[in-house]
Protein backbone atom coordinates (compact mmCIF):
# COMPACT_ATOMS: atom_id res chain seq x y z
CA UNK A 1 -99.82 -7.16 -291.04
CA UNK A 2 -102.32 -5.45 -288.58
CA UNK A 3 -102.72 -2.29 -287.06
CA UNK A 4 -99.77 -0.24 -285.74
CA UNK A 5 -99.34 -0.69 -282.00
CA UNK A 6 -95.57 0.77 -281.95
CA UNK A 7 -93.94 2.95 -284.13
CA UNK A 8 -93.47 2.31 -287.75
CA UNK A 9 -90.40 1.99 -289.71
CA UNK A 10 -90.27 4.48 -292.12
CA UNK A 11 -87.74 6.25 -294.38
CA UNK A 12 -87.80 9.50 -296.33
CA UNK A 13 -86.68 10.26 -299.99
CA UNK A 14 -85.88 13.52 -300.59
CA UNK A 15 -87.07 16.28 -298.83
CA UNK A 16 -89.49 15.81 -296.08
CA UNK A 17 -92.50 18.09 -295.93
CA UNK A 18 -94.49 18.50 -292.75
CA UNK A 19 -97.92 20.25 -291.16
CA UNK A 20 -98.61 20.31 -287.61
CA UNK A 21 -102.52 19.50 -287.10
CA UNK A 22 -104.39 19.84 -283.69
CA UNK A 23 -105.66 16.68 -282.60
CA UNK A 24 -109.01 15.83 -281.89
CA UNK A 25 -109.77 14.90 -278.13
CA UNK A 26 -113.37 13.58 -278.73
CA UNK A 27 -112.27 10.51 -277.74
CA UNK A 28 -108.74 9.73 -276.01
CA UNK A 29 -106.32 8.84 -279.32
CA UNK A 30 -102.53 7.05 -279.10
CA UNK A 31 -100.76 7.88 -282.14
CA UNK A 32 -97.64 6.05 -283.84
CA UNK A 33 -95.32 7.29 -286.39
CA UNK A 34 -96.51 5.92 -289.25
CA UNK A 35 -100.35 6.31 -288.87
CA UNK A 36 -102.74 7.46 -291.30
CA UNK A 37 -104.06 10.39 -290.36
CA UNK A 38 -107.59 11.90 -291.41
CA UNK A 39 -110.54 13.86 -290.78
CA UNK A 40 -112.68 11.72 -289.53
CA UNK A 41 -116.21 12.92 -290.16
CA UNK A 42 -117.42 11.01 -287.24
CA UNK A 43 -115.40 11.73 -285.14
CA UNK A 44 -114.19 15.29 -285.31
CA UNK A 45 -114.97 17.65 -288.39
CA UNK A 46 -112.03 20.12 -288.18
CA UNK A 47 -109.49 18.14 -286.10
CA UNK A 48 -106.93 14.88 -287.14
CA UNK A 49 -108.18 11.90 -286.07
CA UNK A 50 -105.17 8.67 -286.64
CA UNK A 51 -107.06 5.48 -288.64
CA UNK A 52 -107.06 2.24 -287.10
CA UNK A 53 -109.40 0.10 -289.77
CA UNK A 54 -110.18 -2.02 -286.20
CA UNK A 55 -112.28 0.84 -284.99
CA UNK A 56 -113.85 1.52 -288.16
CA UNK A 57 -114.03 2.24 -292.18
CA UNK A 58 -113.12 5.04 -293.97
CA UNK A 59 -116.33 6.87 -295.29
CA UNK A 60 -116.06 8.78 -298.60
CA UNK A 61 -115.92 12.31 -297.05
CA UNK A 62 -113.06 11.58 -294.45
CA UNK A 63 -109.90 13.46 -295.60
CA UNK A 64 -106.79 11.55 -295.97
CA UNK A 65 -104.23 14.49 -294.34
CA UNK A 66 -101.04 12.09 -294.07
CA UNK A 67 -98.86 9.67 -292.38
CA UNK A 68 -98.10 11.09 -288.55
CA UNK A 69 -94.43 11.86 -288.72
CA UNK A 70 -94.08 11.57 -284.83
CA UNK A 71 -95.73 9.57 -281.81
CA UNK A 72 -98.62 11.23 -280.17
CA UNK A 73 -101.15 10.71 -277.42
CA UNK A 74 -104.28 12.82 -276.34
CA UNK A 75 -106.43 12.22 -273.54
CA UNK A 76 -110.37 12.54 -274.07
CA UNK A 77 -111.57 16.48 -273.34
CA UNK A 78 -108.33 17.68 -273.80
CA UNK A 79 -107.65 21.17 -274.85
CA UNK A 80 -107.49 20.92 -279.03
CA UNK A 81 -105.72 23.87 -279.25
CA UNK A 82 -102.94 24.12 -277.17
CA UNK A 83 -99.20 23.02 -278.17
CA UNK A 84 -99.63 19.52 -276.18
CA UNK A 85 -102.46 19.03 -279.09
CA UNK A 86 -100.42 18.67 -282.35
CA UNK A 87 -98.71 16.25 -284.04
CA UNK A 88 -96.40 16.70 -287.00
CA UNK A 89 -97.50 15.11 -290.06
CA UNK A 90 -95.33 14.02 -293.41
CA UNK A 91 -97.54 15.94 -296.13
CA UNK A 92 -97.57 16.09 -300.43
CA UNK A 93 -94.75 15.73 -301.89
CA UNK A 94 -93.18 13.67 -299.41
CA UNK A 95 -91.98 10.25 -300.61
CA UNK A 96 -92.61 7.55 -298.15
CA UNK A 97 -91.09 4.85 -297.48
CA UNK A 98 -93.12 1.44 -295.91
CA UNK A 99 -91.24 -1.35 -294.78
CA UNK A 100 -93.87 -3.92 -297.16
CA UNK A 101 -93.69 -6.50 -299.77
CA UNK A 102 -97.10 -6.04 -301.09
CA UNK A 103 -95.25 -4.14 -304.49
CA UNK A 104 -92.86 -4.26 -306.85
CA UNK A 105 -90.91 -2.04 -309.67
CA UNK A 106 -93.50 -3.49 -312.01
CA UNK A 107 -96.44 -1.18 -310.28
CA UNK A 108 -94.38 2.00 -309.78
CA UNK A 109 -97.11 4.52 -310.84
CA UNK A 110 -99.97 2.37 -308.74
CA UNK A 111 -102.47 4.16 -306.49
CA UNK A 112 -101.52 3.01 -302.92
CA UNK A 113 -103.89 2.52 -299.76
CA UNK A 114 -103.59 1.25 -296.67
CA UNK A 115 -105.77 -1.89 -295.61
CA UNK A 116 -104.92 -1.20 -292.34
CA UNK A 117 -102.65 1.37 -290.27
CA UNK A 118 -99.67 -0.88 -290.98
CA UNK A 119 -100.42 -2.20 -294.11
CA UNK A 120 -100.05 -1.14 -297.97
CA UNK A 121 -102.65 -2.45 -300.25
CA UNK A 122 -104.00 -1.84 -303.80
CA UNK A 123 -107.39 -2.31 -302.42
CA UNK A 124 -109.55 0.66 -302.67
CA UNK A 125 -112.78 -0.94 -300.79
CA UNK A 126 -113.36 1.55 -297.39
CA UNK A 127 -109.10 2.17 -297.01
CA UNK A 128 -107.60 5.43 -297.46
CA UNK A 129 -105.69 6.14 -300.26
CA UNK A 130 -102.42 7.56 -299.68
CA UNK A 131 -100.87 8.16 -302.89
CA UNK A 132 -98.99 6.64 -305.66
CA UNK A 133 -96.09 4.18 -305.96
CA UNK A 134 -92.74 5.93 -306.26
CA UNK A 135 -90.20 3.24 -306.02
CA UNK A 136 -89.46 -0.39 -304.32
CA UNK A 137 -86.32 -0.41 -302.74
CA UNK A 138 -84.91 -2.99 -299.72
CA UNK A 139 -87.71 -3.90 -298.59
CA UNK A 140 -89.70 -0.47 -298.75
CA UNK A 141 -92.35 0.57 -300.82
CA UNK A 142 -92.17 4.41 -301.02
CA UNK A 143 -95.31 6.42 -301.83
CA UNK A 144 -95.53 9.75 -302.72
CA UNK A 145 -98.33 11.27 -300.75
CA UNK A 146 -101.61 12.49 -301.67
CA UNK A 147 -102.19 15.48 -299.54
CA UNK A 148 -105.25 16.68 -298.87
CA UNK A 149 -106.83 13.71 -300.05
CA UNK A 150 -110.57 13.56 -300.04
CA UNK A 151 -111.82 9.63 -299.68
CA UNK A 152 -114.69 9.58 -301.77
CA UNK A 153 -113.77 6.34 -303.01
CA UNK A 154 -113.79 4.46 -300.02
């Protein structure tokens, strides 16, 4: 697959858990359900920043903070702090589900990542890891997240 440029097809199992994070407005952002989100170190130090692995890797002191639960745009020099600024974001110990082929039943228990902002990989390499493998069901791949999630592997 490739980056996300609509919304992703999730599903839930179980309860879902959400945050709501300001967004940074360093630079203008577009947001799709679905997205990795992080602190991106160079980008914004306090504020969530979505990961597109097109615009760059993931260093090993970007936090992993979730998958964006909703769509969300920000224009550069926005106000961060205002309600227009936040997006709601599925959070630990929400069980994701990715539409993806890339597992199976046989690697329930498996770290996850994501090669790119639509994609599920086992690949550690400079990709965010989101959690580990929960189940494989019709076509999904569910994850249970990894929140906060400090990248130092990456």
């Amino acid at each position: 697959m490739a980056d996300l440029s609509g919304n992703a097809s999730l599903r839930v199992w179980g309860e879902k858990h959400v945050e709501t994070f300001n967004l940074s407005s360093s630079a203008a952002q577009t947001i799709y359900k679905g997205h990795p989100m992080l602190i991106n170190q160079s980008k914004d130090t306090t504020k969530a920043w979505h990961w597109d692995d097109a615009d760059e890797a993931v260093a090993a002191t970007d936090v992993f903070l979730g998958i964006a639960a909703e769509e969300q745009s920000i224009e550069s020099g926005a106000s961060e702090t205002d309600v227009a600024s936040e997006i709601e974001v599925f959070v630990q110990p929400t069980i994701v589900g990715f539409k993806s082929s890339v597992f199976d039943n046989a690697d329930l228990g498996k770290t996850v990542y994501m090669s790119d902002s639509g994609t599920l990989s086992e690949t550690e390499a400079d990709n965010p890891e989101i959690g580990k493998l929960h189940r494989v069901e019709d076509g999904y791949a569910y994850v249970r997240l990894s929140t906060p999630n400090v990248c130092d592997g990456a």
